[in-house]
Protein backbone atom coordinates (compact mmCIF):
# COMPACT_ATOMS: atom_id res chain seq x y z
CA UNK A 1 120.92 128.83 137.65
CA UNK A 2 117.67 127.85 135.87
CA UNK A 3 117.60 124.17 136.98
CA UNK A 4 117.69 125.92 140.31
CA UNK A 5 114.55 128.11 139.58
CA UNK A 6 112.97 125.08 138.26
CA UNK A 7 113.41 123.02 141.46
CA UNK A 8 112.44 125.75 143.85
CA UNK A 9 108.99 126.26 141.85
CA UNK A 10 106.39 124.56 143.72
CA UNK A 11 104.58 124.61 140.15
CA UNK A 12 105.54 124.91 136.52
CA UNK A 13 107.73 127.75 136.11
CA UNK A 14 106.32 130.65 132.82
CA UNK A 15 108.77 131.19 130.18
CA UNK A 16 108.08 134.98 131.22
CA UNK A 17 108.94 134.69 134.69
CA UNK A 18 112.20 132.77 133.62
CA UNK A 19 112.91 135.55 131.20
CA UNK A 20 112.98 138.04 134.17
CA UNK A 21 115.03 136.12 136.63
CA UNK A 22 117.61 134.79 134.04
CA UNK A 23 117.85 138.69 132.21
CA UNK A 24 117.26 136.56 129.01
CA UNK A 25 116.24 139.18 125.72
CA UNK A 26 114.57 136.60 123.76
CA UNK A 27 110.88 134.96 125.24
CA UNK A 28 111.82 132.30 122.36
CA UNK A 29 114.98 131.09 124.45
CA UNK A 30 112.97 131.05 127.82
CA UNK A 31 110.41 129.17 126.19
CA UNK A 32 112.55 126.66 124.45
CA UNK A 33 114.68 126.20 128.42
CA UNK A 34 111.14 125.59 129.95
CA UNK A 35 109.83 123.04 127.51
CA UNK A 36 112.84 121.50 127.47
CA UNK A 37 113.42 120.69 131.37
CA UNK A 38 109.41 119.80 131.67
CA UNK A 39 109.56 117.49 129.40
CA UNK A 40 112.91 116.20 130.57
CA UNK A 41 111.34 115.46 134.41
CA UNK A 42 107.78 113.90 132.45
């Protein structure tokens, strides 16, 4: 589900707006996803 969220953005994805679409309670969680897959694709 968040790969696909990350693949429709045309740009960088906020930790906030993956938060909302994911129902996720912690920001800390949606941060740490985000970071993760940008630094995974460079």
């Amino acid at each position: 589900m968040a790969l696909s969220i990350f693949v429709d953005a045309k740009k960088d994805i906020s930790a906030n707006r993956l938060k909302q679409h994911l129902g996720i309670d912690s920001y800390r969680t949606a941060w740490y996803m985000c970071h993760s897959e940008q630094s995974a694709n460079g």
